[in-house]
N, C-alpha and C. Protein backbone atom coordinates (compact mmCIF):
# COMPACT_ATOMS: atom_id res chain seq x y z
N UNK A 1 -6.50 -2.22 9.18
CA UNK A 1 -5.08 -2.17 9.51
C UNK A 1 -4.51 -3.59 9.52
N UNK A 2 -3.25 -3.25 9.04
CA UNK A 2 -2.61 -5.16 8.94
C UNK A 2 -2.58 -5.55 10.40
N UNK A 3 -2.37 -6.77 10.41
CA UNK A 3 -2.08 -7.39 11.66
C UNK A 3 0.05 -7.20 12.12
N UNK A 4 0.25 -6.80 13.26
CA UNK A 4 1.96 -7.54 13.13
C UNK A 4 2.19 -8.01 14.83
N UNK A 5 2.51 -9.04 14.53
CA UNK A 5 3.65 -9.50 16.03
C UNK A 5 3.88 -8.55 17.29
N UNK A 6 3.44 -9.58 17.65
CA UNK A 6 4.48 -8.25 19.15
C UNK A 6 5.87 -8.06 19.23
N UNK A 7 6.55 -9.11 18.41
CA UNK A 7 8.37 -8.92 18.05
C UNK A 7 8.33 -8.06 16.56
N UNK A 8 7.59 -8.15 15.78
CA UNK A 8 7.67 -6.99 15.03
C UNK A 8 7.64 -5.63 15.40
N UNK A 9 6.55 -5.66 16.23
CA UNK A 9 6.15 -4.45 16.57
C UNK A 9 7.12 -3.61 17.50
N UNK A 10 8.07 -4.36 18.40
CA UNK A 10 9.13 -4.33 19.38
C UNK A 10 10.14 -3.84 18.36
N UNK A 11 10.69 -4.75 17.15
CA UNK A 11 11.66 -4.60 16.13
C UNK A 11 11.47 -3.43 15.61
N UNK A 12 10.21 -2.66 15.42
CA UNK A 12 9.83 -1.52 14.75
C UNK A 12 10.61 0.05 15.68
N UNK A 13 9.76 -0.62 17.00
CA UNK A 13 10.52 0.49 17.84
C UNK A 13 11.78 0.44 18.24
N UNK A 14 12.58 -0.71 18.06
CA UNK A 14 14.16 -0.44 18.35
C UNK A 14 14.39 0.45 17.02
N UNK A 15 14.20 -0.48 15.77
CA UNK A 15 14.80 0.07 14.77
C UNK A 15 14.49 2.15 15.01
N UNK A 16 13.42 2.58 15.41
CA UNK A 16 13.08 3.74 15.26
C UNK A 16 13.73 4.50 16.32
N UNK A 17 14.08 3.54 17.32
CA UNK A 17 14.84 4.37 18.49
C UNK A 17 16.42 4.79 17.77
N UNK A 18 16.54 4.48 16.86
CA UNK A 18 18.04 4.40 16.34
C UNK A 18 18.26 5.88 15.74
N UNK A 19 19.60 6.62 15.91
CA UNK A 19 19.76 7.77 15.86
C UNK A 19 19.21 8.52 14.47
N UNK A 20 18.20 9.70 14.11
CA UNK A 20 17.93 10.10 13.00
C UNK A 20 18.68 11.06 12.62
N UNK A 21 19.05 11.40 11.71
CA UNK A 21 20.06 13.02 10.75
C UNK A 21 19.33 13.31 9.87
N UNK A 22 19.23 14.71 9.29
CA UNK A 22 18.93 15.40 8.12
C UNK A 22 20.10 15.22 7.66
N UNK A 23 20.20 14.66 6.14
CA UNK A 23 20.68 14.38 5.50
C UNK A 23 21.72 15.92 4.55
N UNK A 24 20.22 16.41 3.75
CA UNK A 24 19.96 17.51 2.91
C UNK A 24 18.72 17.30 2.53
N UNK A 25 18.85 19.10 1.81
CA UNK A 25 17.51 19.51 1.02
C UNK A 25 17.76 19.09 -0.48
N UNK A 26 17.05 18.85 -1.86
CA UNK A 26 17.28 18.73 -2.81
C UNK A 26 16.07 19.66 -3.49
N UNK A 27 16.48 20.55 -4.25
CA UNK A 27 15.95 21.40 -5.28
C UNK A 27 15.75 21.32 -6.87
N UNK A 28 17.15 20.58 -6.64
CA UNK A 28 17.47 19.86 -8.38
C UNK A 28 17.13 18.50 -8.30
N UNK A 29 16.89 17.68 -9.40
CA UNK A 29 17.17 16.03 -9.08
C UNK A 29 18.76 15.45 -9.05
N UNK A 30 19.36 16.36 -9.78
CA UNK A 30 20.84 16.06 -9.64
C UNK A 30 21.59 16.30 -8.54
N UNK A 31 20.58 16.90 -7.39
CA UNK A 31 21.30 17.06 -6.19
C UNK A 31 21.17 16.01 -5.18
N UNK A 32 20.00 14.79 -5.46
CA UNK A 32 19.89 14.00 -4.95
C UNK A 32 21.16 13.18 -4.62
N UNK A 33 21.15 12.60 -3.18
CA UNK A 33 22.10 11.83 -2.71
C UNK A 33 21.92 10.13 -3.13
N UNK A 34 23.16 9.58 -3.30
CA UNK A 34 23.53 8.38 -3.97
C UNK A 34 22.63 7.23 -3.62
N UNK A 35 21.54 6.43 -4.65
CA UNK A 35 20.42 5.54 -4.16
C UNK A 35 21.02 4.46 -3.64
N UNK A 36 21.71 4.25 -2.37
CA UNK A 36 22.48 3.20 -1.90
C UNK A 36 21.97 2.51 -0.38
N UNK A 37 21.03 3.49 -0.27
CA UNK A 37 19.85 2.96 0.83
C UNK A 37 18.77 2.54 0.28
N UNK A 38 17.65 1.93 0.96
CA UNK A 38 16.03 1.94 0.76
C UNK A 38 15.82 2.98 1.32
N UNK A 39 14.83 4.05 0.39
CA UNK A 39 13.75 5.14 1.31
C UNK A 39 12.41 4.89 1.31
N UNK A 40 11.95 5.35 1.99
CA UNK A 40 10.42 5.46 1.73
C UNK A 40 10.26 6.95 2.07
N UNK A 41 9.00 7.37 1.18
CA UNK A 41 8.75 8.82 1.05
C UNK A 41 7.36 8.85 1.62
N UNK A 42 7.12 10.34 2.20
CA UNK A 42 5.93 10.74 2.54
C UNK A 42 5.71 11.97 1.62
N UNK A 43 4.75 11.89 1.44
CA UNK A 43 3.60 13.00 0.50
C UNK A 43 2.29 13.48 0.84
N UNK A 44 1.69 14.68 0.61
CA UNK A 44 0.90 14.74 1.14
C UNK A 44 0.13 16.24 1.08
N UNK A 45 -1.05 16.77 1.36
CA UNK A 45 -1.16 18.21 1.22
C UNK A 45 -0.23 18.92 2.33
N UNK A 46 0.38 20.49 2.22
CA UNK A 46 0.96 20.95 2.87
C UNK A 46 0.40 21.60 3.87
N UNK A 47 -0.61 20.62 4.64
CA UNK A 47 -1.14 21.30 5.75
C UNK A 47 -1.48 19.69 6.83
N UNK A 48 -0.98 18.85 6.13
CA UNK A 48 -1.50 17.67 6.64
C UNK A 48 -0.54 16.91 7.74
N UNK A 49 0.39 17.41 8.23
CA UNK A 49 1.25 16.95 9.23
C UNK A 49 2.42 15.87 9.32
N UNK A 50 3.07 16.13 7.65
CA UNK A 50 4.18 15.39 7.26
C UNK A 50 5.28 15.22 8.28
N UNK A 51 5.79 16.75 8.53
CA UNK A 51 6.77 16.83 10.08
C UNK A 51 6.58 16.60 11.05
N UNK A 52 5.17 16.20 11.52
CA UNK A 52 4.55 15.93 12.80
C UNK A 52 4.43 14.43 12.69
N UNK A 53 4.28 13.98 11.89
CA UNK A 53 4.92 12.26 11.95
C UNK A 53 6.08 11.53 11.94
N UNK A 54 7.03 12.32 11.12
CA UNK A 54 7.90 12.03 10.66
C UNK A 54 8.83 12.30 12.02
N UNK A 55 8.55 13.25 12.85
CA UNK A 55 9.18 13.19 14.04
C UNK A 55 8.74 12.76 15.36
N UNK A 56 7.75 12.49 14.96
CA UNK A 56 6.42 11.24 15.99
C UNK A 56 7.23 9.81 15.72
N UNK A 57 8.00 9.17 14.18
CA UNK A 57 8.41 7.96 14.52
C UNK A 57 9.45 7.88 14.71
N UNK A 58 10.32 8.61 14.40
CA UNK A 58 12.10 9.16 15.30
C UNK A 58 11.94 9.30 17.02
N UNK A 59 10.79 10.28 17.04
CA UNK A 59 10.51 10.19 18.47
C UNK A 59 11.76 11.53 18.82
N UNK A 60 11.81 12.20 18.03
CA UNK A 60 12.76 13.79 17.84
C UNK A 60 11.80 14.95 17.70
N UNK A 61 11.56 15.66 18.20
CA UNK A 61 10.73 17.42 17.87
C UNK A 61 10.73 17.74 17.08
N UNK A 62 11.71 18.21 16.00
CA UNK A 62 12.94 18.79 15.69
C UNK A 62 13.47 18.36 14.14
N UNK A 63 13.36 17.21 14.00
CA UNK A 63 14.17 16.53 12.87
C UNK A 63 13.24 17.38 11.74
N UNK A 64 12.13 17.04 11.21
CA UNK A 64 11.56 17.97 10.31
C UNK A 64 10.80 19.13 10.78
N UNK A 65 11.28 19.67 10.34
CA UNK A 65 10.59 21.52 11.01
C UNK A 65 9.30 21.45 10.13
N UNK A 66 8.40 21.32 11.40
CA UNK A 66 7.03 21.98 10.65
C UNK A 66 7.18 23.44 10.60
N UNK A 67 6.10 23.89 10.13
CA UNK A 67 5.74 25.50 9.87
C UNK A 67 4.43 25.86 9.99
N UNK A 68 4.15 27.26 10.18
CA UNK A 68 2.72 27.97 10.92
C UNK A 68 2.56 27.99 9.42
N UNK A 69 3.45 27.86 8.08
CA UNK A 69 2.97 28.83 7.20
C UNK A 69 3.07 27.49 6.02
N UNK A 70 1.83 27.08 5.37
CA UNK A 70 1.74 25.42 5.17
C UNK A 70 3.01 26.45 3.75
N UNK A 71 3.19 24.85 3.15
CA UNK A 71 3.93 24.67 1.63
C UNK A 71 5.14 24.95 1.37
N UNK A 72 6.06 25.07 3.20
CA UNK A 72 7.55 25.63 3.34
C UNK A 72 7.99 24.93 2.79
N UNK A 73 7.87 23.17 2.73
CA UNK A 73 8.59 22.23 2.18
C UNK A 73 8.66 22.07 0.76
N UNK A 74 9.34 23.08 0.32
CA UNK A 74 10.12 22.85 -1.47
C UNK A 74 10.73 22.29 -1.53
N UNK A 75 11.10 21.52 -1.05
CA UNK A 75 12.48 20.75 -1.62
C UNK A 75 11.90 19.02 -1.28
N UNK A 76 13.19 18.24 -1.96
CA UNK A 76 13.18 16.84 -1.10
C UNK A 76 13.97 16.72 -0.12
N UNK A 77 13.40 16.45 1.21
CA UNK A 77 14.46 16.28 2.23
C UNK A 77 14.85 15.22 2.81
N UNK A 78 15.69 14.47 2.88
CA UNK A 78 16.48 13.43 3.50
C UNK A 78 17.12 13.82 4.63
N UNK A 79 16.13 12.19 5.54
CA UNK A 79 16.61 12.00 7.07
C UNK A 79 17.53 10.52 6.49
N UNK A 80 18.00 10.36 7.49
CA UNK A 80 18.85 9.02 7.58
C UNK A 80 18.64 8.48 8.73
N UNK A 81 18.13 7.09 8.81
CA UNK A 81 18.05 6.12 9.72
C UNK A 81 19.51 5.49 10.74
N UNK A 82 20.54 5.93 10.50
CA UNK A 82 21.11 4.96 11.20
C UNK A 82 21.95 3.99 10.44
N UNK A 83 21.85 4.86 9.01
CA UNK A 83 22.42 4.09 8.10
C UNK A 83 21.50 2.83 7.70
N UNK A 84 20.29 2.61 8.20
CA UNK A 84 19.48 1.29 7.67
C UNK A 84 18.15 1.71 6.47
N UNK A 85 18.62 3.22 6.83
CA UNK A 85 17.26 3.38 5.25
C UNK A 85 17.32 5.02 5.68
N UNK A 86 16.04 6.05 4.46
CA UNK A 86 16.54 7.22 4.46
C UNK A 86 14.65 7.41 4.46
N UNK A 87 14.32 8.27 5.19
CA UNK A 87 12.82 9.06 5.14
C UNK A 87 12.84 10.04 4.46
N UNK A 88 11.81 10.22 2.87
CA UNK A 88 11.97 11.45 2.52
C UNK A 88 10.92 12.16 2.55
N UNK A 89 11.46 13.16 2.82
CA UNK A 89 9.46 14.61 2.80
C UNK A 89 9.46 15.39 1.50
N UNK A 90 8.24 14.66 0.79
CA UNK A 90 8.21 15.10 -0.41
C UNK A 90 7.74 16.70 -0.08
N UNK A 91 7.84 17.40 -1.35
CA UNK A 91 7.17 18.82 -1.14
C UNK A 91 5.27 18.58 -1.24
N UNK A 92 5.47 19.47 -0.45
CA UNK A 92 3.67 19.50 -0.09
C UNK A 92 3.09 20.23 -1.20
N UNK A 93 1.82 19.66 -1.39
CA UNK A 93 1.09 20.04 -2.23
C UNK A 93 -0.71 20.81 -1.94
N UNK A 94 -1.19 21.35 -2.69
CA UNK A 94 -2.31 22.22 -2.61
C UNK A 94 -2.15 23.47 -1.90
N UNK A 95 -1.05 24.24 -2.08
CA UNK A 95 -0.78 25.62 -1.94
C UNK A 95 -2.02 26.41 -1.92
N UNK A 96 -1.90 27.56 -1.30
CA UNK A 96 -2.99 28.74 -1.62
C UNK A 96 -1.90 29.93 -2.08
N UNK A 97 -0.74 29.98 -1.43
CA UNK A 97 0.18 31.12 -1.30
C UNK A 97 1.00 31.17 -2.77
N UNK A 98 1.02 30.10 -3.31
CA UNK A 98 2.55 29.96 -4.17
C UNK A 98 1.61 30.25 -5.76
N UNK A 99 2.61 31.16 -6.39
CA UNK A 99 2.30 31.26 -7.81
C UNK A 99 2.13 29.77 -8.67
N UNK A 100 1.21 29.34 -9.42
CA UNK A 100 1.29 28.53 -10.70
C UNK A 100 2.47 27.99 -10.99
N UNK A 101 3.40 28.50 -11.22
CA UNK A 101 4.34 28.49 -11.26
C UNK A 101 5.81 27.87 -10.47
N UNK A 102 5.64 28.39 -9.45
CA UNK A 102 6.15 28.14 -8.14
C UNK A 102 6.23 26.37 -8.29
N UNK A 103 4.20 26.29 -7.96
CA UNK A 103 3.73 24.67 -7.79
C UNK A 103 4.23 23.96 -8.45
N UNK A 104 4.28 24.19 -10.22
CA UNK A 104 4.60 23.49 -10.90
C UNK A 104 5.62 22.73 -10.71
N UNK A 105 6.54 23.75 -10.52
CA UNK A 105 8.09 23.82 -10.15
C UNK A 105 8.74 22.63 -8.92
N UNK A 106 7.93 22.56 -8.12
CA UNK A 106 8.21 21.48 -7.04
C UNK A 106 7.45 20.70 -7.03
N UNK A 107 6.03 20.35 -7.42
CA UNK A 107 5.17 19.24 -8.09
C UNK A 107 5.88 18.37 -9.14
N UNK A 108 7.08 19.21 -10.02
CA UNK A 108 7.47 18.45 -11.36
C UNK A 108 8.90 17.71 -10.06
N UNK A 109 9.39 18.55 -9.54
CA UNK A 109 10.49 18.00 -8.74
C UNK A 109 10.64 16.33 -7.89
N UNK A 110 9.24 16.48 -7.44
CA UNK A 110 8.31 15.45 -6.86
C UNK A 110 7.87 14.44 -7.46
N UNK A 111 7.85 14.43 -8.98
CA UNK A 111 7.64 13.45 -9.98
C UNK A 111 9.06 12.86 -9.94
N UNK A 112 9.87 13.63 -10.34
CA UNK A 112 11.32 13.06 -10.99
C UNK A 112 11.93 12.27 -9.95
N UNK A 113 11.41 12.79 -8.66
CA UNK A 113 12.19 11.62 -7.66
C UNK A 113 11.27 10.36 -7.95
N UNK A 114 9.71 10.38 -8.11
CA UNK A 114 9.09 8.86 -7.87
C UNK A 114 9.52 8.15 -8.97
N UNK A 115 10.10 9.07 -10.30
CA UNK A 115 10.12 8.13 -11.48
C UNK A 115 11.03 7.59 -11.44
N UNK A 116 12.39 8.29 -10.81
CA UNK A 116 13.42 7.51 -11.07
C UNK A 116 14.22 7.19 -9.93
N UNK A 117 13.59 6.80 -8.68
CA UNK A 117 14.42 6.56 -7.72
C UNK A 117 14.39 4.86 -7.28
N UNK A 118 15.41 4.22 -7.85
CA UNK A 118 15.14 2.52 -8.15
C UNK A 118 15.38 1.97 -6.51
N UNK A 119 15.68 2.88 -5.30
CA UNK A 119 16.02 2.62 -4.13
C UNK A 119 14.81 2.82 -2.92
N UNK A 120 13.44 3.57 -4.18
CA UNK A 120 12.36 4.21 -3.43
C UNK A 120 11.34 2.57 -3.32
N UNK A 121 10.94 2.36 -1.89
CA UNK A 121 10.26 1.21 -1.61
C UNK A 121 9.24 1.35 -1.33
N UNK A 122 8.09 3.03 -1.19
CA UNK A 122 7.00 2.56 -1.42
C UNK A 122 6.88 4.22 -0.41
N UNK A 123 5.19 5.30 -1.09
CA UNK A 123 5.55 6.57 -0.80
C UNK A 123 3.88 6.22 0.38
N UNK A 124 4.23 7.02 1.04
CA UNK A 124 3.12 7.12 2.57
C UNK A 124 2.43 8.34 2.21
N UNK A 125 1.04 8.21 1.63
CA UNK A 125 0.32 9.59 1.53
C UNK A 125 -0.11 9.68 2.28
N UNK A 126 -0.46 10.89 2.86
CA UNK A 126 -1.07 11.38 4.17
C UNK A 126 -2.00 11.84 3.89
N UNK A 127 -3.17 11.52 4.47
CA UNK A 127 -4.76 12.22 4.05
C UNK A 127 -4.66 12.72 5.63
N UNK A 128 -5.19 13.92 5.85
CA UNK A 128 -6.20 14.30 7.28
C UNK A 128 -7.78 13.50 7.53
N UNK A 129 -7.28 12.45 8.78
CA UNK A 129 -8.83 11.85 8.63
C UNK A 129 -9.86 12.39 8.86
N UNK A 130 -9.85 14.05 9.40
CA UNK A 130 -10.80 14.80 9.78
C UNK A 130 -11.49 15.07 8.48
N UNK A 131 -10.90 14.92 6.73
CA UNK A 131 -11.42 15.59 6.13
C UNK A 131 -11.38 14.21 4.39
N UNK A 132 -10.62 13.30 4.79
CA UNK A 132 -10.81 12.58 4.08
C UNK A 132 -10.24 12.18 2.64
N UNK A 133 -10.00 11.83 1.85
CA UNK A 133 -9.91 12.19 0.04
C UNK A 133 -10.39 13.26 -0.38
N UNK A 134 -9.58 14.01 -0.97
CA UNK A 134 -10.66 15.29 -1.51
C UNK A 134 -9.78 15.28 -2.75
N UNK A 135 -10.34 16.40 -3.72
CA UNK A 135 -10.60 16.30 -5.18
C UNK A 135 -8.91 16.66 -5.07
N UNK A 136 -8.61 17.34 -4.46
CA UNK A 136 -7.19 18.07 -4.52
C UNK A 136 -6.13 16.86 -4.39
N UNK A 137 -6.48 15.58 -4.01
CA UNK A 137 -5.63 14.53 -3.78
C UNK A 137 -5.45 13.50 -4.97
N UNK A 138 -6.65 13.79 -5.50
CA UNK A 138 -6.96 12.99 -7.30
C UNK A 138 -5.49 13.35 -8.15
N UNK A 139 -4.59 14.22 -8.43
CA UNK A 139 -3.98 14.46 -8.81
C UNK A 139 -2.40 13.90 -8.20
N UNK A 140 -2.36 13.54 -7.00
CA UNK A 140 -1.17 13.22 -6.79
C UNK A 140 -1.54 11.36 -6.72
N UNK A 141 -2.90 11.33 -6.36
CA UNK A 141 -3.00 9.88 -6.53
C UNK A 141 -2.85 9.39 -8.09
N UNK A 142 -3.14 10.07 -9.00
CA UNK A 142 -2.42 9.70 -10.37
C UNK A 142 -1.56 9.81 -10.28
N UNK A 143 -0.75 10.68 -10.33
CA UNK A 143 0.64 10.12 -10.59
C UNK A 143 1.45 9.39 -9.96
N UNK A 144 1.08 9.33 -8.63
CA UNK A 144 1.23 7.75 -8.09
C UNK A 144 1.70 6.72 -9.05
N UNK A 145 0.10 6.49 -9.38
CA UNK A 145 -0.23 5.48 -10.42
C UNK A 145 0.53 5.21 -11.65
N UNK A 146 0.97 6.57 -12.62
CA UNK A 146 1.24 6.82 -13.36
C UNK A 146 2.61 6.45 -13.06
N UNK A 147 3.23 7.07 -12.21
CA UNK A 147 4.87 6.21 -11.68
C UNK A 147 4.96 4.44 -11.33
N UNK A 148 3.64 3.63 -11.09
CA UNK A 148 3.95 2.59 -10.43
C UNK A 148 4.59 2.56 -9.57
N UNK A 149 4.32 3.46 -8.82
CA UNK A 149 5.43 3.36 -7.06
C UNK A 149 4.07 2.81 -6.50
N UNK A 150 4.56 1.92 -5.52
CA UNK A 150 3.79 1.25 -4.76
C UNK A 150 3.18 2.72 -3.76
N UNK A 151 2.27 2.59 -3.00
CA UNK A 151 2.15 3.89 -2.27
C UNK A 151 0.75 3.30 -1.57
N UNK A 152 1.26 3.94 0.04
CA UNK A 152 -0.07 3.64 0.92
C UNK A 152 -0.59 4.59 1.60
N UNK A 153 -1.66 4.69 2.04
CA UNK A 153 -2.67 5.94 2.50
C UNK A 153 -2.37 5.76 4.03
N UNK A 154 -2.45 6.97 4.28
CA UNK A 154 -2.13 7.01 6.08
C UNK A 154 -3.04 7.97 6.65
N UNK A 155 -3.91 8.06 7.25
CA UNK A 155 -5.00 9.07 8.03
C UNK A 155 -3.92 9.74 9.05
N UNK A 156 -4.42 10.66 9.18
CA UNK A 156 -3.43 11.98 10.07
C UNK A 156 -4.07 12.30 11.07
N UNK A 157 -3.94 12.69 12.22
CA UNK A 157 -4.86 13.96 13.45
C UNK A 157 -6.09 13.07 13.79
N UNK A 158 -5.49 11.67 13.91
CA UNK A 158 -7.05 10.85 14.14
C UNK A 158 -7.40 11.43 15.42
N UNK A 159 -6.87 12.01 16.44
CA UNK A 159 -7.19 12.17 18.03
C UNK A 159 -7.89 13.20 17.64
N UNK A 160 -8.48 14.09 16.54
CA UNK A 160 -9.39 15.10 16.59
C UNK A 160 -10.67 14.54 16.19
N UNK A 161 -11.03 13.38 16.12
CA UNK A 161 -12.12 12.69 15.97
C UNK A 161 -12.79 12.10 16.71
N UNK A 162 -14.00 12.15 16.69
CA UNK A 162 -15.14 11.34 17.89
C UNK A 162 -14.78 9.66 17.44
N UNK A 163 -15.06 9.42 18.59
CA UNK A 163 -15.54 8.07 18.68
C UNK A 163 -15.77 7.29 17.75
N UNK A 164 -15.04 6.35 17.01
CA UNK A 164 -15.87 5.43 15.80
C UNK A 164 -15.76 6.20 14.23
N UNK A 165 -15.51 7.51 14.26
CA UNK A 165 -15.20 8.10 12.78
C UNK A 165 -14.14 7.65 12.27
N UNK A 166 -13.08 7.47 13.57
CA UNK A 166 -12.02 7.11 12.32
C UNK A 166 -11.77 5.83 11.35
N UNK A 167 -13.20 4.95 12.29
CA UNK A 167 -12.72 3.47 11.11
C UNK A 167 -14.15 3.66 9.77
N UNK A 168 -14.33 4.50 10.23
CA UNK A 168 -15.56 5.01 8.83
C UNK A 168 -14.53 5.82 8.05
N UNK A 169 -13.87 6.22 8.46
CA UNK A 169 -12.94 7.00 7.24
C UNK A 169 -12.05 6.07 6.67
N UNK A 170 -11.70 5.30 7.36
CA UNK A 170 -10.39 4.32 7.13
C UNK A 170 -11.19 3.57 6.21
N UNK A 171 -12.74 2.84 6.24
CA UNK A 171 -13.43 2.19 5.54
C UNK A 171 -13.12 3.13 4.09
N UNK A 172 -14.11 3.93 4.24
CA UNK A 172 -14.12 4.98 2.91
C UNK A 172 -12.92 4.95 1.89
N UNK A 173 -11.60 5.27 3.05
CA UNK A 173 -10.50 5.18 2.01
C UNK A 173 -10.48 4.29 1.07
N UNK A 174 -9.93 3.03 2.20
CA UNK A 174 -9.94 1.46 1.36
C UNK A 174 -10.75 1.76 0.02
N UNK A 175 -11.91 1.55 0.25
CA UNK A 175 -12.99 1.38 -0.66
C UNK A 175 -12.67 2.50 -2.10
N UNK A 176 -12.47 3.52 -1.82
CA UNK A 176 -11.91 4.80 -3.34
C UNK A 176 -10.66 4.17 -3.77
N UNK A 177 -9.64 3.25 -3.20
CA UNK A 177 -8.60 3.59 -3.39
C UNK A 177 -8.58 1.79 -3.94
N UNK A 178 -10.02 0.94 -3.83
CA UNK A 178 -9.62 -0.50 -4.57
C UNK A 178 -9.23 -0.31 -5.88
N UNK A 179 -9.96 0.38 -6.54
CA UNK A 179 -8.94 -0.13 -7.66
C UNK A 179 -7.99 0.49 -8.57
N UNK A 180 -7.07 1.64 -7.77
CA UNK A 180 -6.18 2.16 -8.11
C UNK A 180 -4.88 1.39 -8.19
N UNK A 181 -4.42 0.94 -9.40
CA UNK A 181 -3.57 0.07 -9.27
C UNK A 181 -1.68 -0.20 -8.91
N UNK A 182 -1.68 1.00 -8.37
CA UNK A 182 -0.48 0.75 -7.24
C UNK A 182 -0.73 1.04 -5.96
N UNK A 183 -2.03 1.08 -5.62
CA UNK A 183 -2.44 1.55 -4.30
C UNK A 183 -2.25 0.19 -3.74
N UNK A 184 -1.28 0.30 -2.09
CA UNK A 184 -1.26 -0.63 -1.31
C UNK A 184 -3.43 -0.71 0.02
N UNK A 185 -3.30 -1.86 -0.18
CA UNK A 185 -4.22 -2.46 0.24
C UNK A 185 -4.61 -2.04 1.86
N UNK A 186 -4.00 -1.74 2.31
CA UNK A 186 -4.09 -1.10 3.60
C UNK A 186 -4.32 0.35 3.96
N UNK A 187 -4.98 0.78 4.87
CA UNK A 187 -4.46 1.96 5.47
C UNK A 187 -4.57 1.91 7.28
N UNK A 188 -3.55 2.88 7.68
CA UNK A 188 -2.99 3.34 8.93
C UNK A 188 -3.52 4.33 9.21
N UNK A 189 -4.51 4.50 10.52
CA UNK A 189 -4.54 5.44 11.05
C UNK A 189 -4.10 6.04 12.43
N UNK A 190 -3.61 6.86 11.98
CA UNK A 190 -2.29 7.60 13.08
C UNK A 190 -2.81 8.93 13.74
N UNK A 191 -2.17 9.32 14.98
CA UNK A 191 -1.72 10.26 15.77
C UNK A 191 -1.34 10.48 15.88
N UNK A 192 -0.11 11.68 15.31
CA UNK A 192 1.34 12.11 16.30
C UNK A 192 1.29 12.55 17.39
N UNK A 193 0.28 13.26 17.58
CA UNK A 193 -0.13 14.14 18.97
C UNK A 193 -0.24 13.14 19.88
N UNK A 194 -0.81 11.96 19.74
CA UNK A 194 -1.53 10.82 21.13
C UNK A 194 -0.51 9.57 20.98
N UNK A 195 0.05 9.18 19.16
CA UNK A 195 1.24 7.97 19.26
C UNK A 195 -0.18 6.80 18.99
N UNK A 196 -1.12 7.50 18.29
CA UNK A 196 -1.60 5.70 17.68
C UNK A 196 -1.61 5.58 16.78
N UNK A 197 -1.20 4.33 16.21
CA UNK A 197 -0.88 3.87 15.00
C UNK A 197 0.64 3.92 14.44
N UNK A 198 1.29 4.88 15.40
CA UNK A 198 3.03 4.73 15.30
C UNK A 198 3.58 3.29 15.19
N UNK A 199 3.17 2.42 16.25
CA UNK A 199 4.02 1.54 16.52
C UNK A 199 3.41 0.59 14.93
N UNK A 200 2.12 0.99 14.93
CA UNK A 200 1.83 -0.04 13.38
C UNK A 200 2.85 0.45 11.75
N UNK A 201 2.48 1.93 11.78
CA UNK A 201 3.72 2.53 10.61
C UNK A 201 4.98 1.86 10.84
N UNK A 202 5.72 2.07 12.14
CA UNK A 202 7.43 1.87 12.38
C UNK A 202 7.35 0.11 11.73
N UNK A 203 6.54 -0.60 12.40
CA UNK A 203 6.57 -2.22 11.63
C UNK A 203 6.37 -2.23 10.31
N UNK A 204 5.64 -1.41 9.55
CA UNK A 204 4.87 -1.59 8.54
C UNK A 204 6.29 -1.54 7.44
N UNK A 205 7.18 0.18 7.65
CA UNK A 205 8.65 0.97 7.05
C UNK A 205 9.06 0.02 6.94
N UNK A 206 9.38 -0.82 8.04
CA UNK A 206 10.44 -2.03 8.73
C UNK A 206 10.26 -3.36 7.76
N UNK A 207 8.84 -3.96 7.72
CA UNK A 207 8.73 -4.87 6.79
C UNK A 207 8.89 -4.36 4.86
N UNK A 208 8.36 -3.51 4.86
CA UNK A 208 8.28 -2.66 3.34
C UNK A 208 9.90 -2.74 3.41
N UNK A 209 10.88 -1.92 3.87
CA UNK A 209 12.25 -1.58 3.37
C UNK A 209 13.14 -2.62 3.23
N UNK A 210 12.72 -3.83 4.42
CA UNK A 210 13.23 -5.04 4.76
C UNK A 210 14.58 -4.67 5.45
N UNK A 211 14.04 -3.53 6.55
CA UNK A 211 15.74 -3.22 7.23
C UNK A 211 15.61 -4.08 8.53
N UNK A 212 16.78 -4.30 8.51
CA UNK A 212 17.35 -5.07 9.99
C UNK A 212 17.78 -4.47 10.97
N UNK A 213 17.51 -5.07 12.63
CA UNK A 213 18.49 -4.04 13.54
C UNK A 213 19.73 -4.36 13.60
């Protein structure tokens, strides 16, 4: 994990204390709203706790609705910071429920924002550290790649782990992910449930977007 300041880290949580909105949903790419902010996006399998972070660093319940029933998130959804930048929740990926079809359909949706969003500053994949990289993640980590969006790995549900696993996973990552070449050099491992590693993400958004309070 990077190192940051204790005034970074302070700067992280004002900036995050600052009021969040759902923006909208986007289905089309032409429904996307005007690239006149910095966003940063989260991605991730649809069981891995996108809404449970995303309202872990708002510090809101509420702002992204998780679901009992994984892969609700079709669309792209935009929160708004406060006017200092926009969080987006990509659609989740590795369905069991959704036709071929379906996937395609919001997998291709999910491309067109990384390819062409010149306001996007860098996408937060979410692995579960209980379970690691798996083969099902090879595919969105290419096209990562394949977009050149900068993009960094984030461990999820670390508080369901013993003692000492989670920096063996965090090791592991690093190590699969050297020489993928838009993979950022770091990874974060987080809790929404317990709040560790929040205050390191909120600095991390904060330096990546380069927003001010």
């Amino acid at each position: 994990m990077e190192d940051f300041t204790p005034e970074e880290l302070e700067q992280g949580r004002i900036l995050f204390a600052r009021p969040a909105t759902f923006v909208m949903g986007c289905a089309k790419i032409e429904q996307l709203p005007e690239p006149d902010l910095p966003e940063v996006a989260f991605a991730g399998r649809s069981n891995v706790g996108k809404s449970s972070l995303i309202n872990g660093l708002v510090g809101m319940h509420k702002l992204a609705r998780a679901s009992n029933e994984p892969g609700r998130t079709r669309e792209v959804n935009f929160f708004d910071l406060d006017g200092k930048m926009r969080l987006v929740d990509l659609p989740g990926y590795g369905w069991a429920k959704a036709s071929k079809t379906t996937v395609r359909k919001f997998q291709d949706l999910g491309r067109d924002y990384l390819r062409g969003r010149v306001t996007l500053k860098r996408v937060y994949l979410l692995i579960d550290s209980r379970h690691g990289l798996k083969k099902v993640d090879d595919e969105a980590l290419d096209a990562l790649d394949l977009a050149a969006v900068s993009y960094q790995i984030i461990l999820t549900k670390a508080d369901k782990l013993k003692k000492g696993e989670a920096d063996k996973v965090q090791a592991e990552t690093l190590k699969a992910i050297a020489k993928r070449p838009a993979a950022y050099p770091a990874v974060i491992v987080t809790s929404a449930e317990k709040g560790d590693g929040m205050p390191e993400l909120r600095a991390e958004i904060m330096r990546t977007t380069g927003a001010v309070l």
